[in-house]
N, C-alpha and C. Protein backbone atom coordinates (compact mmCIF):
# COMPACT_ATOMS: atom_id res chain seq x y z
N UNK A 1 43.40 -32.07 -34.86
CA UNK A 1 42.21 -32.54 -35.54
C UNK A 1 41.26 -31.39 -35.81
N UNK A 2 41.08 -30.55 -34.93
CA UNK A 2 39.99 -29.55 -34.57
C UNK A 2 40.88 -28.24 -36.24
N UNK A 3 42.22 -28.25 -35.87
CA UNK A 3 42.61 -27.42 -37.02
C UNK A 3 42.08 -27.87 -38.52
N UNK A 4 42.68 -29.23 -38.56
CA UNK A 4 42.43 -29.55 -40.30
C UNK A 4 40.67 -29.42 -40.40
N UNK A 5 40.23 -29.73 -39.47
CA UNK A 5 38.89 -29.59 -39.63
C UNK A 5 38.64 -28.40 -40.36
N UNK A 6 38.88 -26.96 -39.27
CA UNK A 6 38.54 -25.79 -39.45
C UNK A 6 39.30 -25.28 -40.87
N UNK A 7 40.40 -25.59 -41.32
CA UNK A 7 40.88 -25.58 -42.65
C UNK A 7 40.28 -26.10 -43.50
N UNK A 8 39.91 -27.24 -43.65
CA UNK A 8 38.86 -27.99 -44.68
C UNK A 8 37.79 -26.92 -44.64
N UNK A 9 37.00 -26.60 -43.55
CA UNK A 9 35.71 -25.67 -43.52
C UNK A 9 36.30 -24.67 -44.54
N UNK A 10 36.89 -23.77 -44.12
CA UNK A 10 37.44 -22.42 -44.58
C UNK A 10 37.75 -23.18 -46.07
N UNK A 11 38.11 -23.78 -46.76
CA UNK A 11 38.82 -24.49 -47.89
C UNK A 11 37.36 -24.40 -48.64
N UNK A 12 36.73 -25.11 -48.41
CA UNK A 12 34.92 -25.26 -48.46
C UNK A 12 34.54 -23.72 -48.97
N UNK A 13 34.35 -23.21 -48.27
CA UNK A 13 33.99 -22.26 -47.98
C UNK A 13 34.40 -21.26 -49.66
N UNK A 14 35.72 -21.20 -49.32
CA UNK A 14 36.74 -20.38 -50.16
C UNK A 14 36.45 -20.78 -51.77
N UNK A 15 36.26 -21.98 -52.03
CA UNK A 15 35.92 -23.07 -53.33
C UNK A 15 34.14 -22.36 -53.60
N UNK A 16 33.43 -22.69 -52.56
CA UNK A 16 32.23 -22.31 -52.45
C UNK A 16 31.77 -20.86 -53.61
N UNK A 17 32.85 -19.92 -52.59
CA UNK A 17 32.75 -18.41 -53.33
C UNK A 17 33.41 -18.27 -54.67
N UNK A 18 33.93 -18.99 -55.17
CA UNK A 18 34.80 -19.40 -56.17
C UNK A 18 33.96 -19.64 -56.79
N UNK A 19 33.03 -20.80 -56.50
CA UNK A 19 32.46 -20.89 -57.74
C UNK A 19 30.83 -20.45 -57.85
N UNK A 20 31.01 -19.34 -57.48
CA UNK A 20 29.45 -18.73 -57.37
C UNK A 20 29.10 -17.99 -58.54
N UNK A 21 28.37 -17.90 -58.95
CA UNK A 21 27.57 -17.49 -60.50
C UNK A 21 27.54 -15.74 -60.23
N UNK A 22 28.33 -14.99 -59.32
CA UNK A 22 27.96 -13.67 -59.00
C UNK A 22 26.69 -13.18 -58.80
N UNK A 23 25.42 -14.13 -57.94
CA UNK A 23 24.55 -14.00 -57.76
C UNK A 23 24.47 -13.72 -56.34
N UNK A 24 23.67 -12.49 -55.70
CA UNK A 24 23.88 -11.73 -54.61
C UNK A 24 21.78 -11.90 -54.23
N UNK A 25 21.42 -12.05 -53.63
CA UNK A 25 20.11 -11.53 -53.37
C UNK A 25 20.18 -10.57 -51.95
N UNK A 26 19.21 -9.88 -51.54
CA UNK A 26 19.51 -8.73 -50.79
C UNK A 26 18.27 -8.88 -49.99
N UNK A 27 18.28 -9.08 -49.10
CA UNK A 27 17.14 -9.25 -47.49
C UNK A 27 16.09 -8.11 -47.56
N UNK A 28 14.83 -8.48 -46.90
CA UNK A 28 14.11 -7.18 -47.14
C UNK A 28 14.69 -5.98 -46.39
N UNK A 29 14.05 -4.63 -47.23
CA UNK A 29 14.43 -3.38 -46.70
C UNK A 29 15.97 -3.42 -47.41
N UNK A 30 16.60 -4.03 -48.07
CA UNK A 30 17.56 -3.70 -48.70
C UNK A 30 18.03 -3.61 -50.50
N UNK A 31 16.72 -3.33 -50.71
CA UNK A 31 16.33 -3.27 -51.89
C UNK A 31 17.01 -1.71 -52.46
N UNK A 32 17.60 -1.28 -53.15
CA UNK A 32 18.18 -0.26 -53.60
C UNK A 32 17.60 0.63 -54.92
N UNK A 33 16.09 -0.02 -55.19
CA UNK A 33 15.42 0.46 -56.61
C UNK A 33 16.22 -0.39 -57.78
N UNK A 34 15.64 0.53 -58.39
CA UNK A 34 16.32 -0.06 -59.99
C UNK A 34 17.55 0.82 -60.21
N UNK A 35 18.56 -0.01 -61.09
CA UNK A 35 19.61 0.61 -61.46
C UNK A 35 19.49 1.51 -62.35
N UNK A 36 20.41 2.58 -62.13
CA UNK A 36 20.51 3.66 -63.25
C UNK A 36 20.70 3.54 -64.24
N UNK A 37 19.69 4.27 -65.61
CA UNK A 37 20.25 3.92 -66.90
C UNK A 37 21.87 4.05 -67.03
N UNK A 38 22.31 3.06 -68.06
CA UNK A 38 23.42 3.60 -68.62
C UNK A 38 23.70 4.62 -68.95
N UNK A 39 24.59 6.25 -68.97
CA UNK A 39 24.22 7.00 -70.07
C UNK A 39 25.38 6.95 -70.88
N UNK A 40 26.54 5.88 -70.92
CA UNK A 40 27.09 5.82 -71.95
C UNK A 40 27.24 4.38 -73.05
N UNK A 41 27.44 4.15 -74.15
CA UNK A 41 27.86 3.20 -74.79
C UNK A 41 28.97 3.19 -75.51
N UNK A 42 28.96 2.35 -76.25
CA UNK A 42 30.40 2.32 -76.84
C UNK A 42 30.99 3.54 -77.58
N UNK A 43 31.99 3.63 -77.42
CA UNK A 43 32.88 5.28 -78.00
C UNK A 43 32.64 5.20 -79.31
N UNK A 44 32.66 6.21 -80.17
CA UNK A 44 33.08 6.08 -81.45
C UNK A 44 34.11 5.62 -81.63
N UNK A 45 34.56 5.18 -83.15
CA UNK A 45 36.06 4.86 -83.17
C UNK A 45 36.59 6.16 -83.48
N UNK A 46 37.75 6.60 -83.11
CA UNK A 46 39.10 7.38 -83.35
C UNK A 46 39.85 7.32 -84.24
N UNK A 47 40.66 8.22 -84.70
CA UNK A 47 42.00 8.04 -85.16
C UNK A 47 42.57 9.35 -84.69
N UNK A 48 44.40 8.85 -85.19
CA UNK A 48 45.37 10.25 -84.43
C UNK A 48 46.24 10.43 -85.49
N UNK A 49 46.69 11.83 -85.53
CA UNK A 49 47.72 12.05 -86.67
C UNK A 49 48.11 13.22 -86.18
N UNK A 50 49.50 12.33 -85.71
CA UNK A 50 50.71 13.96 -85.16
C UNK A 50 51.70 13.83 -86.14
N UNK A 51 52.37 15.85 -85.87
CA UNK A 51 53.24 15.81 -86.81
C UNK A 51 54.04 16.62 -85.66
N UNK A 52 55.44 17.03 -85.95
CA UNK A 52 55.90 18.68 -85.12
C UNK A 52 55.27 19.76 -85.09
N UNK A 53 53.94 20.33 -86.65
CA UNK A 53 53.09 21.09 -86.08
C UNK A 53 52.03 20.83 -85.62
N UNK A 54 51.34 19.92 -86.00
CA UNK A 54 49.33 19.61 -85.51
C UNK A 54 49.80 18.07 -85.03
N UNK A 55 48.20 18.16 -84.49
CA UNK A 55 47.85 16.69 -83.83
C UNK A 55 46.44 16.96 -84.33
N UNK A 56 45.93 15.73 -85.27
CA UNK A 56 44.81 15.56 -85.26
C UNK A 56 44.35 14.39 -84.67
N UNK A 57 42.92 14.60 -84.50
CA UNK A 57 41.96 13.81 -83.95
C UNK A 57 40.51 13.35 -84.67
N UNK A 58 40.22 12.34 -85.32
CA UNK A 58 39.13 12.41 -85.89
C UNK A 58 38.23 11.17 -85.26
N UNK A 59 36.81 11.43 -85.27
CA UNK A 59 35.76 10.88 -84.94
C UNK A 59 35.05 10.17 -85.79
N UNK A 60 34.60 8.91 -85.68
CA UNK A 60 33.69 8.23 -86.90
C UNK A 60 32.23 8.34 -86.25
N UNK A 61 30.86 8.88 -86.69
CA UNK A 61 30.14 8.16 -86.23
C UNK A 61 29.01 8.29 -87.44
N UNK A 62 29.12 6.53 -87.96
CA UNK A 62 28.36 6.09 -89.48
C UNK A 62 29.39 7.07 -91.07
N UNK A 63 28.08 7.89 -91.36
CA UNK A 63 28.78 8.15 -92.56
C UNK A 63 29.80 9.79 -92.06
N UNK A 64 29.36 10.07 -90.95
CA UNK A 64 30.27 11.52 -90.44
C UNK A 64 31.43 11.22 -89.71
N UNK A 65 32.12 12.28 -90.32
CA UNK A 65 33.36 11.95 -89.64
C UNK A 65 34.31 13.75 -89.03
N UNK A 66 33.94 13.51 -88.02
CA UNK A 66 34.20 14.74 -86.88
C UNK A 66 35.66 15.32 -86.77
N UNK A 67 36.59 16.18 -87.84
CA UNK A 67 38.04 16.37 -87.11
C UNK A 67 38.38 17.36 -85.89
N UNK A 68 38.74 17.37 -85.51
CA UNK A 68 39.95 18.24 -84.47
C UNK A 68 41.34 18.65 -85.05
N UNK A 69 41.60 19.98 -85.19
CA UNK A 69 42.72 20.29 -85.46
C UNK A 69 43.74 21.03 -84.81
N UNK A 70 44.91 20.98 -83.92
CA UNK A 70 44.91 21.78 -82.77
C UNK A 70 46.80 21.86 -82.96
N UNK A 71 47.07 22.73 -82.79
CA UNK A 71 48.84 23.18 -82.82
C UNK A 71 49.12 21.88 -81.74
N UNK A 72 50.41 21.47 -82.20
CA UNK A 72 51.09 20.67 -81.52
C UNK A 72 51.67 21.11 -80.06
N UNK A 73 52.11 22.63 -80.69
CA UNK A 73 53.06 22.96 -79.10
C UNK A 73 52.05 23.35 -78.28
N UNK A 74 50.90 23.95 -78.55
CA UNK A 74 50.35 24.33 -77.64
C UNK A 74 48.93 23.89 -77.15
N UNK A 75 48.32 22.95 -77.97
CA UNK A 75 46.97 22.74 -78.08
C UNK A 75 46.10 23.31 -78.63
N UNK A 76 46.08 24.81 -79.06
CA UNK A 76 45.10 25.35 -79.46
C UNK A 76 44.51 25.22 -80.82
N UNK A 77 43.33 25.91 -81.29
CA UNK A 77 42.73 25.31 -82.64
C UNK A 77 43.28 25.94 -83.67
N UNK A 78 43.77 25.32 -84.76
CA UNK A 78 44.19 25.68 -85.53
C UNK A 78 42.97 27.06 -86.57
N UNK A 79 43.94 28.10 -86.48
CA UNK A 79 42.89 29.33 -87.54
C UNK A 79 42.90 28.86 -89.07
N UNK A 80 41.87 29.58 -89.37
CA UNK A 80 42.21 29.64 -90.80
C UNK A 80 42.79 28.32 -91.86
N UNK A 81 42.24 27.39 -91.50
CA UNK A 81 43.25 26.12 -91.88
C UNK A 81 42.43 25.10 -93.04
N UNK A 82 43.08 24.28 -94.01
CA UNK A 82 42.04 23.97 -95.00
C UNK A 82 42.74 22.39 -94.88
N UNK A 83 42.01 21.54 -95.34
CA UNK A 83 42.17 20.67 -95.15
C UNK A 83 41.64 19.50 -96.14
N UNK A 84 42.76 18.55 -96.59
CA UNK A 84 42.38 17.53 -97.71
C UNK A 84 42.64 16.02 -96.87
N UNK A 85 41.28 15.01 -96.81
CA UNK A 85 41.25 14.10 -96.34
C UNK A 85 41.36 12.91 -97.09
N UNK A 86 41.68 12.10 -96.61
CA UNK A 86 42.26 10.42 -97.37
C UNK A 86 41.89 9.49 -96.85
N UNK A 87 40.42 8.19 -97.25
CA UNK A 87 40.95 6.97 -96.14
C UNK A 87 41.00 6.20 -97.19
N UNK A 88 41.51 5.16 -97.23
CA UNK A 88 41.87 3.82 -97.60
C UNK A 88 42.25 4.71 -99.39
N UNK A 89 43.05 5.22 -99.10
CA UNK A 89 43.39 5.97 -101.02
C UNK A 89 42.36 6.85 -101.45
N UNK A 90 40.91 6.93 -100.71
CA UNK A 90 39.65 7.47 -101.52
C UNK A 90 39.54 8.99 -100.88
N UNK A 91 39.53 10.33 -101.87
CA UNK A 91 39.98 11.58 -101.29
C UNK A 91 38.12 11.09 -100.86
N UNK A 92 38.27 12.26 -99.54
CA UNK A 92 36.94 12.95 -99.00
C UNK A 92 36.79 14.34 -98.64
N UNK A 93 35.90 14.96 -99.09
CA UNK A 93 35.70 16.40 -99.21
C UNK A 93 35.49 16.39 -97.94
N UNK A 94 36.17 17.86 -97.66
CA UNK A 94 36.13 18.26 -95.78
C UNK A 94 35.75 19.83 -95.81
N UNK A 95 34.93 19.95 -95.24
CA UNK A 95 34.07 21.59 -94.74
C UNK A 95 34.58 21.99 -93.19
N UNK A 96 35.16 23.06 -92.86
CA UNK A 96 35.42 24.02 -91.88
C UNK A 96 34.20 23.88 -91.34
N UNK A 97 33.99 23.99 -90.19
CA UNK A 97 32.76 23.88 -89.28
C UNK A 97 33.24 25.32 -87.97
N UNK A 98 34.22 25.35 -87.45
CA UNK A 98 34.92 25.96 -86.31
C UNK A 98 36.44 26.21 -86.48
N UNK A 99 36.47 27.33 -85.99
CA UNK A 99 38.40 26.85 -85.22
C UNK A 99 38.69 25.52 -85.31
N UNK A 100 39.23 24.99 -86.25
CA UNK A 100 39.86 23.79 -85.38
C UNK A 100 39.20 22.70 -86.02
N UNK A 101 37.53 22.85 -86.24
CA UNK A 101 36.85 21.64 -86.31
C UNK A 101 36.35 21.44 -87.77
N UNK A 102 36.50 20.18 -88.45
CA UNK A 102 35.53 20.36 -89.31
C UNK A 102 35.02 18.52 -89.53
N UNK A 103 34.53 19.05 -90.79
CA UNK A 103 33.20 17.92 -91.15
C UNK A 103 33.60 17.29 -92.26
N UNK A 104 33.25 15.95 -92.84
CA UNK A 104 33.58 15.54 -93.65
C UNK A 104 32.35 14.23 -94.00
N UNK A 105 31.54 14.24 -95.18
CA UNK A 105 30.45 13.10 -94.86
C UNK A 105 30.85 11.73 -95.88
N UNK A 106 31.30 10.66 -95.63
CA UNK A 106 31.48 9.71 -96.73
C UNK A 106 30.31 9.13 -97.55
N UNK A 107 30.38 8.55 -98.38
CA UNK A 107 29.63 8.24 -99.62
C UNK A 107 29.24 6.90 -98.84
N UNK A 108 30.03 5.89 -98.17
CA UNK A 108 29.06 4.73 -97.64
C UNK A 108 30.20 4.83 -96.52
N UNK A 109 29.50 4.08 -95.31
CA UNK A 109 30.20 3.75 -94.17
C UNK A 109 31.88 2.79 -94.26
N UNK A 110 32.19 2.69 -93.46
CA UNK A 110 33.61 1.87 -93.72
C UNK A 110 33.08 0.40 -93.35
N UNK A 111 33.92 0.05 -93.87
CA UNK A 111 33.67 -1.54 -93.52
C UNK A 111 35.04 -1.67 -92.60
N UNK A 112 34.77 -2.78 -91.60
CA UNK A 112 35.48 -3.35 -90.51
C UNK A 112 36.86 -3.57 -91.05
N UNK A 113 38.18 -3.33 -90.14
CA UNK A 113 39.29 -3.43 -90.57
C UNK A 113 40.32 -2.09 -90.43
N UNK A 114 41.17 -2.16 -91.22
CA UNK A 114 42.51 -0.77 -90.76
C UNK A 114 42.69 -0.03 -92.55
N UNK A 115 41.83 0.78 -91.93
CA UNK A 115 42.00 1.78 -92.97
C UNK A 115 43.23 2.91 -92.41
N UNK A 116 43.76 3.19 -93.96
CA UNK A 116 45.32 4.21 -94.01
C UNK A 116 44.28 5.30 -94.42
N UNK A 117 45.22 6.35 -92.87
CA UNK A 117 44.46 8.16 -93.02
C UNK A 117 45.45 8.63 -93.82
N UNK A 118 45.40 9.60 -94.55
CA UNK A 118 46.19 10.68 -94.74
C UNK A 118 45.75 12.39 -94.77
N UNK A 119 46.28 13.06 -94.24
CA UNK A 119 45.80 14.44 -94.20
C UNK A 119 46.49 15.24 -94.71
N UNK A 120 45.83 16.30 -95.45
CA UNK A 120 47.48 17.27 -95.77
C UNK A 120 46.51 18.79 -95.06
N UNK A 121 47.18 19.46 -94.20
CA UNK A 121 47.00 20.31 -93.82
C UNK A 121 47.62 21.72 -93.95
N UNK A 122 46.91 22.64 -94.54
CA UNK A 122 47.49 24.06 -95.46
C UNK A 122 47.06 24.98 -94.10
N UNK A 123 47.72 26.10 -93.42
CA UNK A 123 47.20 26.88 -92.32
C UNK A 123 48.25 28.07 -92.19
N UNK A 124 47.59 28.78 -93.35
CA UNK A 124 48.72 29.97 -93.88
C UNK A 124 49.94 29.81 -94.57
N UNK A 125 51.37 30.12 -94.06
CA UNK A 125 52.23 29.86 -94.73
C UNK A 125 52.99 28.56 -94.24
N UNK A 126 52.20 27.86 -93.29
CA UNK A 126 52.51 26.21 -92.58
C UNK A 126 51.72 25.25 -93.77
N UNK A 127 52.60 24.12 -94.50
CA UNK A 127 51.70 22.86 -94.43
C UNK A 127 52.34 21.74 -93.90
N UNK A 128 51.77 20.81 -93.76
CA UNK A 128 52.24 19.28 -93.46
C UNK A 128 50.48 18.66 -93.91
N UNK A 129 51.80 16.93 -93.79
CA UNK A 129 50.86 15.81 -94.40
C UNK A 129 51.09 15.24 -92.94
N UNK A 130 49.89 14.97 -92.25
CA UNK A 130 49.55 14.11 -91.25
C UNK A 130 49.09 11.98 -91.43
N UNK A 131 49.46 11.08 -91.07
CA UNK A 131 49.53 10.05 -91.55
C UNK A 131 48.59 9.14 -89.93
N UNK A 132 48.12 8.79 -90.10
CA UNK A 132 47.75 7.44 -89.24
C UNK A 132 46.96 6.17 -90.02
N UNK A 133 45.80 5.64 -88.64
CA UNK A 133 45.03 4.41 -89.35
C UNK A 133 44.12 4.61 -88.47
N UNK A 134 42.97 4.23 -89.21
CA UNK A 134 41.53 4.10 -88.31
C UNK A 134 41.69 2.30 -88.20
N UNK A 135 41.21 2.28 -86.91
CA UNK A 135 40.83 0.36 -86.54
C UNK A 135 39.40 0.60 -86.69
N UNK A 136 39.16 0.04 -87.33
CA UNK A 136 37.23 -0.44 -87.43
C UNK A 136 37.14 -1.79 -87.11
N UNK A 137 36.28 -2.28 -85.79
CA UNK A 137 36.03 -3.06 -85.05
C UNK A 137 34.66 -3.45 -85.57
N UNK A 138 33.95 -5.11 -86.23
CA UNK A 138 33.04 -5.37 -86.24
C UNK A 138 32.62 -5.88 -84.88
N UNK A 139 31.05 -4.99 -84.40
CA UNK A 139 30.83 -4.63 -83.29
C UNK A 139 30.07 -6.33 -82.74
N UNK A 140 29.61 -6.79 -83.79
CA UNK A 140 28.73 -8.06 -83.57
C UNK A 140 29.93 -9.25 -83.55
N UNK A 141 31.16 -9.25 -84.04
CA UNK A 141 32.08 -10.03 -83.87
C UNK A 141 32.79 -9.83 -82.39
N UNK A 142 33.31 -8.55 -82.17
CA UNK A 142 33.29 -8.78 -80.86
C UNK A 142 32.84 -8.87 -79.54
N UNK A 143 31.22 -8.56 -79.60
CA UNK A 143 30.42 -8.96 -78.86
C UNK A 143 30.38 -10.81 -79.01
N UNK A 144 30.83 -11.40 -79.74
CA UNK A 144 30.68 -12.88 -80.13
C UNK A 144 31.95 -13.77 -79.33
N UNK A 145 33.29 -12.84 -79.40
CA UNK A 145 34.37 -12.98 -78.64
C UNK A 145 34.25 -13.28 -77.28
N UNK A 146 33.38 -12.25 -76.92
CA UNK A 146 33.68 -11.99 -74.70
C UNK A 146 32.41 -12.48 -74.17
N UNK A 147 31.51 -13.52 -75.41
CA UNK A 147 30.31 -14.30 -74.69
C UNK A 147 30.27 -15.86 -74.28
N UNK A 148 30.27 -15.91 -72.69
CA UNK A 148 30.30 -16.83 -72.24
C UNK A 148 29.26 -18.08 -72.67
N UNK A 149 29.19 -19.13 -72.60
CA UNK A 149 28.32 -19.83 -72.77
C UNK A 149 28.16 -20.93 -71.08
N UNK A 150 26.78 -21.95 -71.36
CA UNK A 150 26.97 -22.58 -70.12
C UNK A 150 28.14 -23.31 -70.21
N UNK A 151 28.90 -23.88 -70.94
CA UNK A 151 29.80 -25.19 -71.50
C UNK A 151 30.69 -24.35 -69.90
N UNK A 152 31.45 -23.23 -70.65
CA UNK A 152 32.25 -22.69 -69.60
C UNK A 152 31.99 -22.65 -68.15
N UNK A 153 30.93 -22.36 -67.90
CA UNK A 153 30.62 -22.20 -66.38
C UNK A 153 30.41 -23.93 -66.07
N UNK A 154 30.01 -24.65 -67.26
CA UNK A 154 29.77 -26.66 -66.36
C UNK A 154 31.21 -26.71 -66.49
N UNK A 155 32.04 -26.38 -66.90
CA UNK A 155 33.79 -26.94 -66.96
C UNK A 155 34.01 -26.42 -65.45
N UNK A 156 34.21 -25.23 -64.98
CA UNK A 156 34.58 -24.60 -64.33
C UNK A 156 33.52 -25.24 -62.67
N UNK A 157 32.67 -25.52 -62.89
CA UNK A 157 31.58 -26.44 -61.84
C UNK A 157 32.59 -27.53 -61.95
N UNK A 158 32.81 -27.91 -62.83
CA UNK A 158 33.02 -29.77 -62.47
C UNK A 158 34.62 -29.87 -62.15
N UNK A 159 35.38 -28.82 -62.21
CA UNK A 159 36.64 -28.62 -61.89
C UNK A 159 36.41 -28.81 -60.29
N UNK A 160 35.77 -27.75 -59.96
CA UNK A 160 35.89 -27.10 -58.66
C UNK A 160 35.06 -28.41 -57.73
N UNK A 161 34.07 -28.97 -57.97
CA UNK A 161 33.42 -30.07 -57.56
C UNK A 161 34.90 -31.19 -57.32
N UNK A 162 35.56 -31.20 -58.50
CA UNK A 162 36.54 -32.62 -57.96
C UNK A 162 37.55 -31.98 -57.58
N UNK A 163 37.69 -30.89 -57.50
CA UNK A 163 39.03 -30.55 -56.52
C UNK A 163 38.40 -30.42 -54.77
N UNK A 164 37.13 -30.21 -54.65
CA UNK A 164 36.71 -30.38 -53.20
C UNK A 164 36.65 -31.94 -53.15
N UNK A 165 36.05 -33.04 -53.86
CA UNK A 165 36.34 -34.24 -53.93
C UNK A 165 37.78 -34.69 -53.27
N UNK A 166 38.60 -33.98 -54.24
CA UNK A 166 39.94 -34.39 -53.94
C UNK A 166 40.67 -34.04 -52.45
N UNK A 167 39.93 -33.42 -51.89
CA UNK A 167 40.60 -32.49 -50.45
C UNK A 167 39.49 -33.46 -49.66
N UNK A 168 38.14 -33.52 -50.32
CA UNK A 168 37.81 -34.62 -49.36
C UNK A 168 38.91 -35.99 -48.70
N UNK A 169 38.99 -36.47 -49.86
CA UNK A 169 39.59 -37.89 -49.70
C UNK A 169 40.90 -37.87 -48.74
N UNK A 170 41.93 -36.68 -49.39
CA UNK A 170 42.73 -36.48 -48.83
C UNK A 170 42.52 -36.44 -47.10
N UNK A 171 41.77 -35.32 -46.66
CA UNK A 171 41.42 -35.09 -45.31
C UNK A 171 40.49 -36.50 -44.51
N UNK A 172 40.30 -37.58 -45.31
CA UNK A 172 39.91 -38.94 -44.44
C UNK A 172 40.62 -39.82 -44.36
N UNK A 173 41.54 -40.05 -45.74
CA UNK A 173 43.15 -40.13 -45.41
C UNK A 173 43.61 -40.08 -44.16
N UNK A 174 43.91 -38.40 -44.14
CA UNK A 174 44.81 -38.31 -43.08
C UNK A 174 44.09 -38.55 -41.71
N UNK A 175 42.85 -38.46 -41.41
CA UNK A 175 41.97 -38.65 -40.44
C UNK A 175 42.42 -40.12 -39.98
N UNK A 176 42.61 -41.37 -40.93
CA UNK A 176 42.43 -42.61 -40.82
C UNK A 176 43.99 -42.74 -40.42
N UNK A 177 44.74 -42.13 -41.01
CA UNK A 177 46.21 -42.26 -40.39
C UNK A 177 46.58 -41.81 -39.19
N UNK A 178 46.02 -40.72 -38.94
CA UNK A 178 45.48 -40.25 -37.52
C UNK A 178 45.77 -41.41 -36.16
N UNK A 179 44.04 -41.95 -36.70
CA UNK A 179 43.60 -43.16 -35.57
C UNK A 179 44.47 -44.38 -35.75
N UNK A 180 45.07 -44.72 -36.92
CA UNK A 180 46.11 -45.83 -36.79
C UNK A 180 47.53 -45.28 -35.63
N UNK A 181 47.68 -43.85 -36.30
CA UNK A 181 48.77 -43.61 -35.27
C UNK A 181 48.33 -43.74 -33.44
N UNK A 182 47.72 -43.08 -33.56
CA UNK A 182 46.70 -43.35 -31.96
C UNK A 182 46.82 -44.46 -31.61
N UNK A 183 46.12 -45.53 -32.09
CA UNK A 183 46.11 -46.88 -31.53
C UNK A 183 47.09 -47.60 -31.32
N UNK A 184 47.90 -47.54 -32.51
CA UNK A 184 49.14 -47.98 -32.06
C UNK A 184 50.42 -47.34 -30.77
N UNK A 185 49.87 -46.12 -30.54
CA UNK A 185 50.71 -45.31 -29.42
C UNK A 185 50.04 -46.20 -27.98
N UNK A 186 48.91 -46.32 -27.93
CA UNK A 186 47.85 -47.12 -26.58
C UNK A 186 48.51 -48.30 -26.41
């Protein structure tokens, strides 16, 4: 008796933390200040374009768009290297910035969706055409995706409410079968 008891408790208990709203409060003197700013947010978006000689890497952020140009076998930045850019079919003029790096500014931002890269890369007596896709993520759509509402958390309450219901009944059940067995043993 003393077991199912202490199982029901612990059962309780276990359901209890289950369905807690991740709300913590903290006793005095255990106050920790305020939390640290964030210092990051969401990444820019990316894209990649390998070949057997280069691997590029490009950066979106608004109308700039940041490349990386770097030898395949070895990593390093590509010298001397010129470069003709492509998204969705529309050429974009690209300026050398560094070794390796350059710049490219578009005429309007991209709109959300999978734009086709193409690169053709000239770097002395080497060329190749580099190929990928940028994913452009509308940022307010998927913030709209991973937001809970109350509906979810009262489903998830009223689940957990009749499954302790249900372990109730069960455990007076067996309590009551219990004392029938008892009495009838006397």
């Amino acid at each position: 008796m003393n077991r199912f008891r202490n199982m029901l408790i612990a059962l309780m208990g276990v359901v209890g933390l289950a369905l807690s709203v991740n709300t913590v409060w903290a006793g005095e003197g255990h106050d920790h200040g305020d939390a640290p700013a964030a210092t990051g947010g969401p990444a820019l978006p990316r894209f990649t374009a390998v070949s057997e000689l280069f691997e590029l890497v490009g950066v979106v952020n608004g109308k700039q768009i940041t490349l990386y140009l770097d030898r395949f076998a070895d990593g390093s930045p590509v010298k001397d290297a010129k470069m003709e850019l492509e998204l969705g079919g529309v050429k974009v003029p690209v300026e050398s910035h560094a070794e390796g790096e350059f710049e490219a500014t578009l005429g309007q931002e991209l709109k959300p969706g999978v734009v086709a890269v193409a690169v053709t890369v000239m770097a002395g007596e080497e060329s190749d055409l580099l190929a990928g896709e940028l994913d452009l993520h509308d940022e307010v759509a998927v913030a709209e995706a991973h937001r809970h509402d109350w509906k979810e958390y009262l489903t998830w309450i009223i689940a957990g409410l009749a499954g302790l219901a249900l372990l109730i009944a069960i455990g007076r059940r067996v309590r009551a079968s219990r004392k029938n067995v008892i009495r009838g043993a006397v």
